[in-house]
C-alpha atoms as a PDB file:
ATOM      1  CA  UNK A   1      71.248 123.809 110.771  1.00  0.00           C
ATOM      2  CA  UNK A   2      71.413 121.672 113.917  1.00  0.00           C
ATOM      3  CA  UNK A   3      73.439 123.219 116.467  1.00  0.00           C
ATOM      4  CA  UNK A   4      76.427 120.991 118.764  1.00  0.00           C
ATOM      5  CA  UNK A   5      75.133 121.024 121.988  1.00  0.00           C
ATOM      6  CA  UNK A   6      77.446 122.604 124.980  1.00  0.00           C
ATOM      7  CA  UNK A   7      80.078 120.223 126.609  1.00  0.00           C
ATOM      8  CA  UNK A   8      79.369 120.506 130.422  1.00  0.00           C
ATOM      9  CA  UNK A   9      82.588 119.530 132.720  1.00  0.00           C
ATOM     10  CA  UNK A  10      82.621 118.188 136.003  1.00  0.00           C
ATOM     11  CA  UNK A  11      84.499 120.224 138.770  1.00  0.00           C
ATOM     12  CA  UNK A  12      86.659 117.329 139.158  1.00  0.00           C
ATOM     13  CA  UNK A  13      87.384 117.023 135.418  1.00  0.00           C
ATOM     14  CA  UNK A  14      88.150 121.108 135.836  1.00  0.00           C
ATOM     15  CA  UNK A  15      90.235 120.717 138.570  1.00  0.00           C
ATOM     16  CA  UNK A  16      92.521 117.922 136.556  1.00  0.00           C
ATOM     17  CA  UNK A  17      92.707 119.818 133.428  1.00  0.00           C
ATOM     18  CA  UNK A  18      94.130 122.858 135.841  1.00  0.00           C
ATOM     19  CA  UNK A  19      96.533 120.795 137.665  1.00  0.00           C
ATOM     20  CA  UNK A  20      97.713 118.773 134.608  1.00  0.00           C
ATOM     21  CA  UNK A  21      98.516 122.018 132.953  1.00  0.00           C
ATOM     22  CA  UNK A  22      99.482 124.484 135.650  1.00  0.00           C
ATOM     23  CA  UNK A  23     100.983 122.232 138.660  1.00  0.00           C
ATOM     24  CA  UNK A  24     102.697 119.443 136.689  1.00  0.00           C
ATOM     25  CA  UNK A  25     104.373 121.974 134.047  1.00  0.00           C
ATOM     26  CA  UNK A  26     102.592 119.937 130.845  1.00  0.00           C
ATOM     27  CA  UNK A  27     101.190 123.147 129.416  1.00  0.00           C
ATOM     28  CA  UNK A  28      97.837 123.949 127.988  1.00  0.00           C
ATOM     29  CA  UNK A  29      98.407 122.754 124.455  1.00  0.00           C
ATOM     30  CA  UNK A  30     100.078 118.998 125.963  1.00  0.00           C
ATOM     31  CA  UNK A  31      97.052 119.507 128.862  1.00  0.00           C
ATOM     32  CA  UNK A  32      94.203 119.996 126.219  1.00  0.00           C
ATOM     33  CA  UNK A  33      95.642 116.917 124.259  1.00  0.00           C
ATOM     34  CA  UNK A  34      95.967 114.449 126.760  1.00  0.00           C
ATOM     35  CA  UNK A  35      92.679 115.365 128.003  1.00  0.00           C
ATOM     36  CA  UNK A  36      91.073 115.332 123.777  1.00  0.00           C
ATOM     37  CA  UNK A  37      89.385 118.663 124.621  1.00  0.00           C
ATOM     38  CA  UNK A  38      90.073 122.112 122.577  1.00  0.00           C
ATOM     39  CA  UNK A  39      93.296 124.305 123.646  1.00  0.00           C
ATOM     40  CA  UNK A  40      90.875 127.451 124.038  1.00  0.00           C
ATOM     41  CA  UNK A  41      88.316 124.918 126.918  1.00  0.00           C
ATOM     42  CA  UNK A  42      91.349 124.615 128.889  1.00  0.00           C
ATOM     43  CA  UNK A  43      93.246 128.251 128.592  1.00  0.00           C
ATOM     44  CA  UNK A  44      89.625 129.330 129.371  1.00  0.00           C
END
């Protein structure tokens, strides 16, 4: 069984998914979906 490699995230990709769901009021699940990551990356 081959395992899925690790998603590595820029600090500037970081830093967006933070401000798109803290700053602008989107919320993590809207955040997490505009960015086509998993809710849990972004809570995290």
């Amino acid at each position: 069984m081959n395992r899925i490699p690790k998603a590595v995230y820029t600090k500037e990709f970081r830093e967006e998914a933070v401000k798109l769901a803290m700053t602008e009021g989107v919320g993590v699940s809207e955040a997490a979906h505009r960015l086509s990551i998993w809710m849990k990356t972004v809570a995290n």
